[in-house]
N, C-alpha and C. Protein backbone atom coordinates (compact mmCIF):
# COMPACT_ATOMS: atom_id res chain seq x y z
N UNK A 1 -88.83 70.87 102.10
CA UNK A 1 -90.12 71.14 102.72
C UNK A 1 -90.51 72.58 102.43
N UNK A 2 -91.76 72.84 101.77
CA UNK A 2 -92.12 74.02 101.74
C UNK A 2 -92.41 75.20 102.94
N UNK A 3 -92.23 76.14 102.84
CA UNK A 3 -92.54 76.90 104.04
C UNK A 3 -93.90 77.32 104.34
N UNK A 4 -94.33 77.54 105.00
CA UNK A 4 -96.02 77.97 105.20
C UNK A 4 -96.66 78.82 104.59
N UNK A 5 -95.98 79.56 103.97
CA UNK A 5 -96.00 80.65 102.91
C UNK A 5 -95.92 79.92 101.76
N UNK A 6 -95.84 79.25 101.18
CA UNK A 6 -95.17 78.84 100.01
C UNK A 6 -96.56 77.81 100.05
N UNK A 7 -96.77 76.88 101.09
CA UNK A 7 -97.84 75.87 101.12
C UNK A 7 -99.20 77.01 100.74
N UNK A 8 -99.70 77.99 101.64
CA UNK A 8 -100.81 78.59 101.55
C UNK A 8 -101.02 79.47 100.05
N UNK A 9 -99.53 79.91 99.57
CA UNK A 9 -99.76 79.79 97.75
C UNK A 9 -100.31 78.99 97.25
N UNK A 10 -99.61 77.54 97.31
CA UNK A 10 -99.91 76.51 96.04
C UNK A 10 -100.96 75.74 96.66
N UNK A 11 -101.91 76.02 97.72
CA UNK A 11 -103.54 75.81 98.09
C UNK A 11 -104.27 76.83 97.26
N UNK A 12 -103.79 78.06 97.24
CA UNK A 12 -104.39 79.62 96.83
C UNK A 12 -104.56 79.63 95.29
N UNK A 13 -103.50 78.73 94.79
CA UNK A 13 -103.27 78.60 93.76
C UNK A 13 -104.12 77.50 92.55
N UNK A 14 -104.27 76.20 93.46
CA UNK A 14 -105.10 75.00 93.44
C UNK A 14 -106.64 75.50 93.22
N UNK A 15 -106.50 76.23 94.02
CA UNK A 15 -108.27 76.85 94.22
C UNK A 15 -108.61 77.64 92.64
N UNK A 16 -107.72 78.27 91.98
CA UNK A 16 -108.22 79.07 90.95
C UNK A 16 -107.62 78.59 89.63
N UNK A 17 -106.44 77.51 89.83
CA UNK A 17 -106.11 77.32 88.24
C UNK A 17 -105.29 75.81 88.46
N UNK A 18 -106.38 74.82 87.73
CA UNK A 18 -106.06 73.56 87.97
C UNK A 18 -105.21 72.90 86.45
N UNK A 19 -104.75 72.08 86.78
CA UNK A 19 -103.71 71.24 86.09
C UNK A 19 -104.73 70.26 85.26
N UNK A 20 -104.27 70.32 83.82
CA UNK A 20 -105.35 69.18 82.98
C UNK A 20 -103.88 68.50 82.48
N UNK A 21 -104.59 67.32 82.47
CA UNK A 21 -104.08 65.87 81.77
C UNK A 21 -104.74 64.94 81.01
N UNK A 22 -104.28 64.63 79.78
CA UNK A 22 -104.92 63.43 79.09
C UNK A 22 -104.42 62.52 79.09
N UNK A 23 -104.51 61.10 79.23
CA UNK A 23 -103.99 60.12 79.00
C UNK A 23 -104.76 59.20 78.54
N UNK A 24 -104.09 58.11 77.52
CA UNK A 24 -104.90 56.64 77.33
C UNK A 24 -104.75 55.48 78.46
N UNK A 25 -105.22 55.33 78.05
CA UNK A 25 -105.21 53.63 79.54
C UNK A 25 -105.36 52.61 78.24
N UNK A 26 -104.53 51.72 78.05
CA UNK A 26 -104.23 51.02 77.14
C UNK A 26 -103.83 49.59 77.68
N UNK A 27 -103.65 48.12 77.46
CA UNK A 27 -103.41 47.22 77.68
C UNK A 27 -104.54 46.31 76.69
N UNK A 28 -104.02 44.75 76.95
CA UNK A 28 -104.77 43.80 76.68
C UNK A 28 -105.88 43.52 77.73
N UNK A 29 -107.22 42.86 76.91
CA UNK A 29 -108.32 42.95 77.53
C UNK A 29 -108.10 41.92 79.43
N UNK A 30 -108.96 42.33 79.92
CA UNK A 30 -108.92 41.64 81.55
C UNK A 30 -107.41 42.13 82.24
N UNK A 31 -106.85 42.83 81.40
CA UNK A 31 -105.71 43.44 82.39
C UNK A 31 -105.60 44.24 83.42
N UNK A 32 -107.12 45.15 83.84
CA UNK A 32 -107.73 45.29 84.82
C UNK A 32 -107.85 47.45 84.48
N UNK A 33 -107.85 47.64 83.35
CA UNK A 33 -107.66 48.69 82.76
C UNK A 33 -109.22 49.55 83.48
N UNK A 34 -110.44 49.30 83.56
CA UNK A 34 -111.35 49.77 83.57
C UNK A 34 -111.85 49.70 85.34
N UNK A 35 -110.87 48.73 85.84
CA UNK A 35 -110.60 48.43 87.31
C UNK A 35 -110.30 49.55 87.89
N UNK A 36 -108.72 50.23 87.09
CA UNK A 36 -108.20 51.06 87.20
C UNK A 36 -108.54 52.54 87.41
N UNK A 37 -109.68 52.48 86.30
CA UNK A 37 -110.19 54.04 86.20
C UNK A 37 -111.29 53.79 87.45
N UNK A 38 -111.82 52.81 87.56
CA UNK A 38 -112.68 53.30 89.01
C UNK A 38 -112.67 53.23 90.39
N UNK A 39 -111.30 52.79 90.07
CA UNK A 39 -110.19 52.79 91.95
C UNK A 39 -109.72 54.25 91.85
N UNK A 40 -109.50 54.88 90.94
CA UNK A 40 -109.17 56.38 90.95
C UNK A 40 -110.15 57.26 91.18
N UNK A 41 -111.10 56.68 90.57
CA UNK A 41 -112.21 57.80 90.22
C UNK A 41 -113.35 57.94 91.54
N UNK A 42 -113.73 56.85 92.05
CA UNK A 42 -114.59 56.80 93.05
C UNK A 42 -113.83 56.04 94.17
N UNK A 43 -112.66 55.30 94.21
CA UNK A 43 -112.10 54.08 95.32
C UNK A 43 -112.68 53.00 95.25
N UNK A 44 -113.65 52.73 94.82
CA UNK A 44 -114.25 51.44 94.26
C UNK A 44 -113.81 50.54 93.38
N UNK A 45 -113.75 48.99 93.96
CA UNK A 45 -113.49 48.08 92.86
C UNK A 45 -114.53 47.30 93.32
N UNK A 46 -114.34 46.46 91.74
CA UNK A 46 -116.04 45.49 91.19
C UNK A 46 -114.92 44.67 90.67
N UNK A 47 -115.88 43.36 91.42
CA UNK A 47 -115.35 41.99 90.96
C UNK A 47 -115.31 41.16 89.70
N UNK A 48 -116.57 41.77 89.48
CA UNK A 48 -117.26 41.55 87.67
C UNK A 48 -117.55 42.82 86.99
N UNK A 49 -116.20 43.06 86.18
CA UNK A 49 -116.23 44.07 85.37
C UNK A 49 -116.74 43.40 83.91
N UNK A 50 -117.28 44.64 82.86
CA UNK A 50 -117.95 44.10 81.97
C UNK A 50 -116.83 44.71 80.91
N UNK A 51 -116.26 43.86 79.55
CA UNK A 51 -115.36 44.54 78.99
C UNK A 51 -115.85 45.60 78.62
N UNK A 52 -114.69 46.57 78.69
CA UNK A 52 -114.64 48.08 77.52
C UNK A 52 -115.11 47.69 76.26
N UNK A 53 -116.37 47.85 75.60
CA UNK A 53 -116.67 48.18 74.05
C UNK A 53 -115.70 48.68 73.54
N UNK A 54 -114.92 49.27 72.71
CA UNK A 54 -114.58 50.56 71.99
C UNK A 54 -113.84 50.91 72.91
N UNK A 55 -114.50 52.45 73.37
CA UNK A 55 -113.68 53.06 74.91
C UNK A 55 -114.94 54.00 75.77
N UNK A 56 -113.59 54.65 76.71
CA UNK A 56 -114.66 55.06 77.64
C UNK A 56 -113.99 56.44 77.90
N UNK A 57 -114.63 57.23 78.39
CA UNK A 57 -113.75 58.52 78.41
C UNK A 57 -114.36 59.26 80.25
N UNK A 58 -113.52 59.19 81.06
CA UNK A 58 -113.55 59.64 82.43
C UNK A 58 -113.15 60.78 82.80
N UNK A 59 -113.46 61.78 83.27
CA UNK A 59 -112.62 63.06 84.00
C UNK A 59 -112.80 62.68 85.16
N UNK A 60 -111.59 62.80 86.16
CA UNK A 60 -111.29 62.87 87.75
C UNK A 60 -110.44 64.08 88.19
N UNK A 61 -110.75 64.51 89.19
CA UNK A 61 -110.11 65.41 90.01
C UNK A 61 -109.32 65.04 91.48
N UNK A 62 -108.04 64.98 90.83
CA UNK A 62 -107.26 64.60 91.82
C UNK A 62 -106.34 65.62 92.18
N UNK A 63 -105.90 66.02 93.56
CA UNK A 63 -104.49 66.89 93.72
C UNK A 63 -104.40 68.22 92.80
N UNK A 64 -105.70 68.93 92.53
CA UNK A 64 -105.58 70.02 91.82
C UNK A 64 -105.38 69.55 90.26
N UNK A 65 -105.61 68.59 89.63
CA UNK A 65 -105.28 68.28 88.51
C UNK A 65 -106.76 67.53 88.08
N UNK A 66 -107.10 67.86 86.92
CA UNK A 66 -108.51 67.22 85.92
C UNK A 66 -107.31 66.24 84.87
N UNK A 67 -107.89 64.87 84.89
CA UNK A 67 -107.14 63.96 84.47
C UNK A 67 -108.74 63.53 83.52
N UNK A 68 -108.18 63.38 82.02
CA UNK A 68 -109.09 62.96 81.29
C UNK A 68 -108.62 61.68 81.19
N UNK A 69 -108.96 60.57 81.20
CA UNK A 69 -109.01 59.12 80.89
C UNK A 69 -109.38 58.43 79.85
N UNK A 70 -108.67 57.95 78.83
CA UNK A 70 -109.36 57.25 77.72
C UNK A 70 -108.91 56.16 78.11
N UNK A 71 -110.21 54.98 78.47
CA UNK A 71 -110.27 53.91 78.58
C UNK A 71 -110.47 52.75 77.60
N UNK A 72 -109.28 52.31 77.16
CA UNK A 72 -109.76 52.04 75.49
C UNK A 72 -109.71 50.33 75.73
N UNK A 73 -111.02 49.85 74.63
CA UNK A 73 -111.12 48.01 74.79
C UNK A 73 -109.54 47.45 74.28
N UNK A 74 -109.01 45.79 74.73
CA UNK A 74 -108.11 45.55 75.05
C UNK A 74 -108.14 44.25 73.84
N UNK A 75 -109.29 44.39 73.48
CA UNK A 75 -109.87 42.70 72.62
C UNK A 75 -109.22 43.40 70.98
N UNK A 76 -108.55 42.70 70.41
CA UNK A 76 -108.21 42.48 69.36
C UNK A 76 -108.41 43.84 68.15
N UNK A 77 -109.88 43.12 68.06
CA UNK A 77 -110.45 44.06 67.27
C UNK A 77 -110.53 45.71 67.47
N UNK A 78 -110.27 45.92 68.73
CA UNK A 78 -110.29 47.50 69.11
C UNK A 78 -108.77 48.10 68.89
N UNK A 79 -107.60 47.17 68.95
CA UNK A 79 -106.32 47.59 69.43
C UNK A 79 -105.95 48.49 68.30
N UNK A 80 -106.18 48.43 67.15
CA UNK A 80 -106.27 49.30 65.84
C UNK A 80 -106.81 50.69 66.03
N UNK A 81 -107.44 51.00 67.18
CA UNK A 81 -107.52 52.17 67.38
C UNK A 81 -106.90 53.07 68.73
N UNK A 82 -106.18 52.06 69.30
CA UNK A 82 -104.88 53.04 69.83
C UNK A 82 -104.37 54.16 69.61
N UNK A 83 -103.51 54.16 68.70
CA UNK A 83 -102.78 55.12 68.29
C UNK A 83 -103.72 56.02 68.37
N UNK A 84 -104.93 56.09 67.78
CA UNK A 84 -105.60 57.80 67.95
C UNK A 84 -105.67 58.18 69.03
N UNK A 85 -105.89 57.28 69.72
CA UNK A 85 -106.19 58.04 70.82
C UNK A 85 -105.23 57.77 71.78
N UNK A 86 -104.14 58.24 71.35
CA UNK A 86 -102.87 58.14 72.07
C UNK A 86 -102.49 59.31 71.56
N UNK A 87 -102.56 59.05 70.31
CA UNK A 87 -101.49 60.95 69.69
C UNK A 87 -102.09 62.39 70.64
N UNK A 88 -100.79 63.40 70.99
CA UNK A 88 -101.27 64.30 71.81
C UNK A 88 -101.20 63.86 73.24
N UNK A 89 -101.46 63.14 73.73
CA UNK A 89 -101.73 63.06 75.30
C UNK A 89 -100.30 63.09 76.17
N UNK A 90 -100.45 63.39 77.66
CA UNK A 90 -99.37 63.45 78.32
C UNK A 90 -98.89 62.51 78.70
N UNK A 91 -99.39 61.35 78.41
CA UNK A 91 -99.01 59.78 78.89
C UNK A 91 -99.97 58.80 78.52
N UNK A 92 -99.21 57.89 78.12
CA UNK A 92 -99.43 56.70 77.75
C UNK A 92 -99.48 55.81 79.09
N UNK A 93 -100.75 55.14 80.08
CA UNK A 93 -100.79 54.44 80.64
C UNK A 93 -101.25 52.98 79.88
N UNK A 94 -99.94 51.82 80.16
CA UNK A 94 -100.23 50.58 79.54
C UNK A 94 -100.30 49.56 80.82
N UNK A 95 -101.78 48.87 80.68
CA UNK A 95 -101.92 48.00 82.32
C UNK A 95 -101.62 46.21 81.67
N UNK A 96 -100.77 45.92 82.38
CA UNK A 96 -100.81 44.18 81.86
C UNK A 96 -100.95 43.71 83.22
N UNK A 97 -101.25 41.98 83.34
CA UNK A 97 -101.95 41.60 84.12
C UNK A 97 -100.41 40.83 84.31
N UNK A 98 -100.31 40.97 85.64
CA UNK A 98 -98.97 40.65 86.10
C UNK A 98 -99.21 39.09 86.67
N UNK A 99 -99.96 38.76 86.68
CA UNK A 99 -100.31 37.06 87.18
C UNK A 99 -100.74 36.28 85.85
N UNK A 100 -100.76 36.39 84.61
CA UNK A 100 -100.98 35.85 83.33
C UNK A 100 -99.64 36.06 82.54
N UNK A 101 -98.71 35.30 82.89
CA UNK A 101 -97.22 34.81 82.44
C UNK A 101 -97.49 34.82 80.76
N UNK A 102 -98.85 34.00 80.60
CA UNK A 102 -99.11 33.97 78.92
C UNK A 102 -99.55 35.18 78.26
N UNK A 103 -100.44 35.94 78.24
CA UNK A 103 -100.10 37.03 77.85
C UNK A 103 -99.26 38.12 77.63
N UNK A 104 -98.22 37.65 78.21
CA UNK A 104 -97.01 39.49 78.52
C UNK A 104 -96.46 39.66 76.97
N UNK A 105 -96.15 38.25 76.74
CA UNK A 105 -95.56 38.18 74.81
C UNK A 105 -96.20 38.71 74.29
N UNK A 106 -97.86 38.76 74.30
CA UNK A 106 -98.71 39.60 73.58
C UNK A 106 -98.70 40.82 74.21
N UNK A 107 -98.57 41.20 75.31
CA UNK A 107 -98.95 43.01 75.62
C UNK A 107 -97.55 43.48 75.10
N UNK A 108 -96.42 42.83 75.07
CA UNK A 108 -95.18 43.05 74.56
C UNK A 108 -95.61 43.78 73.05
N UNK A 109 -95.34 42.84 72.48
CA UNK A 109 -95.32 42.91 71.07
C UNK A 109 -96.70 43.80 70.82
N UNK A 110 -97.54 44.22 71.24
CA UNK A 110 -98.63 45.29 71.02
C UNK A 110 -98.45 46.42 71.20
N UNK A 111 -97.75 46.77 72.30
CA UNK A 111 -96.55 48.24 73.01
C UNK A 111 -96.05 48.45 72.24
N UNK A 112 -94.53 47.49 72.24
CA UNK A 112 -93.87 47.87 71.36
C UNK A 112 -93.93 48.83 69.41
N UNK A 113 -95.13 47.29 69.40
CA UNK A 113 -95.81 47.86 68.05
C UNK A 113 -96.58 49.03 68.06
N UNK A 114 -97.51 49.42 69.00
CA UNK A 114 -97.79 51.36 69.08
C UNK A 114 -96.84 51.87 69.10
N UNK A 115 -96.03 52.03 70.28
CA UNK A 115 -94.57 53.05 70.82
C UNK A 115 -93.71 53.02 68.91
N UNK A 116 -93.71 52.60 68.12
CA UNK A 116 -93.20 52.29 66.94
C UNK A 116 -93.18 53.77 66.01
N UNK A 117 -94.87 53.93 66.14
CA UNK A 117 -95.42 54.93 65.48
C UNK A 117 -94.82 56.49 65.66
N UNK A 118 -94.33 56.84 64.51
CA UNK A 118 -94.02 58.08 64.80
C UNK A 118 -94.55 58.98 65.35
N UNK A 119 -95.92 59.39 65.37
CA UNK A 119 -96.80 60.60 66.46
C UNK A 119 -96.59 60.07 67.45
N UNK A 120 -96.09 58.81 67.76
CA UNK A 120 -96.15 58.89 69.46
C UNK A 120 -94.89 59.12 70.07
N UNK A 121 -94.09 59.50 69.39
CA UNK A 121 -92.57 59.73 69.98
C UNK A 121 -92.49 60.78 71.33
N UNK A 122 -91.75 59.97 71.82
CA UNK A 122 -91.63 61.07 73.13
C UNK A 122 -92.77 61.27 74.40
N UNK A 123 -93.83 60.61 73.98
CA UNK A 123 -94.96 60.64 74.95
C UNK A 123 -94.54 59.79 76.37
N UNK A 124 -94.23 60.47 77.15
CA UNK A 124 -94.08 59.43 78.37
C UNK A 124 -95.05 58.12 78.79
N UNK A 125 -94.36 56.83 78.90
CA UNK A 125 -95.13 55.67 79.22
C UNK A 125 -95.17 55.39 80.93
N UNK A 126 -96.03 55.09 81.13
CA UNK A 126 -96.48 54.19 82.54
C UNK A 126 -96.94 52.99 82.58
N UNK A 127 -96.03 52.14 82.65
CA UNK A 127 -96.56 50.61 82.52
C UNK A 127 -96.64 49.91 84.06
N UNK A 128 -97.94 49.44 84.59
CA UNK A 128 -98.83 48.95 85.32
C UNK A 128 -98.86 47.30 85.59
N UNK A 129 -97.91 46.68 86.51
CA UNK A 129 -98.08 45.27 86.44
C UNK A 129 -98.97 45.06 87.43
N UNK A 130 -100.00 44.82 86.98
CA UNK A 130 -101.21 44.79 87.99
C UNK A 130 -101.04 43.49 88.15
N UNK A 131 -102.23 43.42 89.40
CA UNK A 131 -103.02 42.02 90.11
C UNK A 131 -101.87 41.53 91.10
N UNK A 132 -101.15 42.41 91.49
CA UNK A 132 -99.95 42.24 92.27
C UNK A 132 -100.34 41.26 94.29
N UNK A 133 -101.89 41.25 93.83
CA UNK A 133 -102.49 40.03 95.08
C UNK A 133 -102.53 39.10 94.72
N UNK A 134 -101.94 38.30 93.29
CA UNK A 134 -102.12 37.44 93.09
C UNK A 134 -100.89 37.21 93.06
N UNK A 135 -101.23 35.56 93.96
CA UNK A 135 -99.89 34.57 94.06
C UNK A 135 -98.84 34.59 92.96
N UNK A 136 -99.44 34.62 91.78
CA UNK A 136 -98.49 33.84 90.89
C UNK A 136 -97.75 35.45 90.09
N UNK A 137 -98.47 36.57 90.32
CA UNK A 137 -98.20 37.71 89.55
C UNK A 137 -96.31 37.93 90.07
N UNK A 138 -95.91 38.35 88.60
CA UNK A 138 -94.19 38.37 88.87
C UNK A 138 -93.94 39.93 89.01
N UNK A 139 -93.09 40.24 89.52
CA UNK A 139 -93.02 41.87 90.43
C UNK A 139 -92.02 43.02 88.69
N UNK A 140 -91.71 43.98 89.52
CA UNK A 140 -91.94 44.82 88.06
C UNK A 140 -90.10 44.48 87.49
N UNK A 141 -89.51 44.13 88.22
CA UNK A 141 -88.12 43.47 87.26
C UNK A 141 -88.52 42.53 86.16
N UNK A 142 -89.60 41.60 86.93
CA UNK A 142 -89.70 40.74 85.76
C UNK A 142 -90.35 41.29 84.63
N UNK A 143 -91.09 42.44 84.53
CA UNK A 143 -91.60 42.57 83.73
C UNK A 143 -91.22 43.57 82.84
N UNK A 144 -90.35 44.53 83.41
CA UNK A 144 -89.09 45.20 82.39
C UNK A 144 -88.43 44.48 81.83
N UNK A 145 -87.91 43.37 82.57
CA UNK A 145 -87.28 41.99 81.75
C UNK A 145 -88.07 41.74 80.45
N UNK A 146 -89.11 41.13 80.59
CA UNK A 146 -89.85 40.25 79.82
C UNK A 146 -90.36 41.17 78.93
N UNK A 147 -90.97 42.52 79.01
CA UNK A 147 -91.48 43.51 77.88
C UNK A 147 -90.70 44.39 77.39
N UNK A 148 -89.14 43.71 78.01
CA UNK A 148 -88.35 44.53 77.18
C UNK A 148 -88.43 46.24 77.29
N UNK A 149 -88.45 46.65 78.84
CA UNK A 149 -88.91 48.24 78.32
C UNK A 149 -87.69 49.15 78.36
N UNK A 150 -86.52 48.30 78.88
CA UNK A 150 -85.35 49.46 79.03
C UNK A 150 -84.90 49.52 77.49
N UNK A 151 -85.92 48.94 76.20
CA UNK A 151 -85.14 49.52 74.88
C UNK A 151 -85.28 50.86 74.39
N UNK A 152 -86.38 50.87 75.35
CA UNK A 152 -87.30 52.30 75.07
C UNK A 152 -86.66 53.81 76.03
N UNK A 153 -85.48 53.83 74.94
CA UNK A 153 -84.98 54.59 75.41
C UNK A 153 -85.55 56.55 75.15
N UNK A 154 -86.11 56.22 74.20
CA UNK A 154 -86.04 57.83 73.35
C UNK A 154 -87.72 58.52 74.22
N UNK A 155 -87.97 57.63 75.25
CA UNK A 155 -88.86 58.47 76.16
C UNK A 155 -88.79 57.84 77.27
N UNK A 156 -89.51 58.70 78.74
CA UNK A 156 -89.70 58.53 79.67
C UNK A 156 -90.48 57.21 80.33
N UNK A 157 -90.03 56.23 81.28
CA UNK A 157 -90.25 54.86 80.95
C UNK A 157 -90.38 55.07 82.74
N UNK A 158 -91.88 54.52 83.02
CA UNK A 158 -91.65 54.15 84.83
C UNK A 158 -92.45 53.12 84.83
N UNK A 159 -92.59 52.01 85.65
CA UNK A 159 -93.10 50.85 85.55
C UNK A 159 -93.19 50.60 86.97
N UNK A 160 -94.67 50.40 88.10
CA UNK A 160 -94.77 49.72 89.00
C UNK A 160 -95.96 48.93 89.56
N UNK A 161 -95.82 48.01 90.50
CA UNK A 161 -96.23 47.00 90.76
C UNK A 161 -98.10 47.09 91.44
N UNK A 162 -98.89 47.15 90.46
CA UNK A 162 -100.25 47.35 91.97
C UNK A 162 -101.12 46.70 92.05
N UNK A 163 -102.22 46.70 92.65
CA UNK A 163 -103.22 45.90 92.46
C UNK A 163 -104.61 46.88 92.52
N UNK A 164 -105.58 46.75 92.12
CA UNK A 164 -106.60 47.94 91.74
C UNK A 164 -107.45 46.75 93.00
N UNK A 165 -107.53 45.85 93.10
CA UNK A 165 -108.52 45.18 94.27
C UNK A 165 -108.20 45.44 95.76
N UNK A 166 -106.64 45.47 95.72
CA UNK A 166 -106.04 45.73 97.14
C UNK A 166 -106.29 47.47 97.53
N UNK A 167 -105.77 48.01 96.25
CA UNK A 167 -105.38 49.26 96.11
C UNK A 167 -104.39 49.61 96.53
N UNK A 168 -103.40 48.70 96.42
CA UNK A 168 -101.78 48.37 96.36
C UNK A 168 -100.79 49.31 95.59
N UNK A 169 -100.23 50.32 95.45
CA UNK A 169 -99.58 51.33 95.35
C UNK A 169 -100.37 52.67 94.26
N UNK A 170 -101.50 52.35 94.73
CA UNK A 170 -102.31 53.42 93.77
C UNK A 170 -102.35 54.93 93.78
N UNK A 171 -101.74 55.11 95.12
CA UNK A 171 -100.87 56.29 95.23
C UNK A 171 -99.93 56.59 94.20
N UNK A 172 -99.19 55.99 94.33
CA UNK A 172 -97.99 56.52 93.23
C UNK A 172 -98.59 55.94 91.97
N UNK A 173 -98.78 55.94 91.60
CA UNK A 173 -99.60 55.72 90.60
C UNK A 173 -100.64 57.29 89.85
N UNK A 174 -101.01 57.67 91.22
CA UNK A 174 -101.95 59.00 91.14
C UNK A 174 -100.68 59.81 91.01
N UNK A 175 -99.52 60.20 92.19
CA UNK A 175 -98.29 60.62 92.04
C UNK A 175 -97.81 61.00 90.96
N UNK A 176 -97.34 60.00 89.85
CA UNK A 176 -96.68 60.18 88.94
C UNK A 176 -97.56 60.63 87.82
N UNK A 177 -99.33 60.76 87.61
CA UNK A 177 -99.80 61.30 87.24
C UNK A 177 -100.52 62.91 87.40
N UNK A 178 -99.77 62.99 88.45
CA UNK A 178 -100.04 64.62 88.73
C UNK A 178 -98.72 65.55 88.28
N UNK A 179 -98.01 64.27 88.45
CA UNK A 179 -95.89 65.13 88.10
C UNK A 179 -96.26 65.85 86.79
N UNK A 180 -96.91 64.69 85.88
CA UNK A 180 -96.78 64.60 84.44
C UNK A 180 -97.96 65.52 84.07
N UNK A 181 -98.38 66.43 84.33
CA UNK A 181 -99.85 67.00 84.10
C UNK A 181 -99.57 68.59 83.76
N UNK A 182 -100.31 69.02 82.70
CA UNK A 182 -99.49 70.64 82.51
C UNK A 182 -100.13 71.53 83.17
């Protein structure tokens, strides 16, 4: 526990020199990626989201930290442009839809296949098993299981369970994006 002295620094401190972060927000399309950026950004979720074109690019201010957001489309044709906009950033956020059993083979094998690329070595990942209100969604063992993430050893690997409708651990979520922020 900080001492009262120590707290009224790192307020004193907050006030004049804030923490920036970039990250991608990456997944397959309807995985709730664009859900994501506006449960952070305003606390708001929308029932009918319209897909990401291309991408989207967000700044939020959270906890003394400016978090840039690249919200990138999830449909096929866009996934080819990942990697750019992944190289450089402080984290790799990847959202899969934790209640669509059929897709995980594909967000699998799409991860894997970025994380591959040499510029991205070492970039810490955050993988997101969303829709965690839904009945059928499987919790985050299964999905380290199934996406295979403990191979990924040669970087920083955290994986948990939320839901962007409930707003089901979106805290830690914000948490582990303020740890990671320079």
């Amino acid at each position: 526990m900080l001492s009262w002295w120590e707290q009224f620094l790192e307020w004193l401190r907050s006030l004049f020199f804030l923490k920036e972060m970039e990250l991608s927000l990456i997944g397959l399309q309807s995985a709730g990626k664009t859900s994501l950026v506006n449960v952070i950004s305003t606390g708001d979720y929308k029932e009918d989201m319209i897909p990401t074109v291309g991408f989207n690019m967000r700044k939020v201010t959270k906890g003394g930290v400016v978090i840039k957001l690249w919200d990138l489309g999830g449909q096929p044709r866009f996934r080819g442009m990942w990697e750019r906009y992944c190289r450089g950033v402080q984290a790799i956020v990847f959202v899969v839809d934790a209640s669509d059993l059929d897709t995980i083979d594909d967000a699998t094998r799409e991860l894997h296949g970025l994380l591959d690329r040499p510029l991205l070595e070492n970039i810490p990942l955050l993988v997101l098993a969303n829709k965690n209100d839904v009945p059928e969604a499987v919790g985050v063992e299964e999905i380290v299981s199934r996406m295979n993430l403990k191979s990924l050893t040669m970087r920083e690997v955290a994986t948990y369970s939320i839901s962007c409708k409930s707003k089901s651990n979106i805290h830690l979520v914000l948490e582990w994006l303020t740890k990671h922020a320079k």
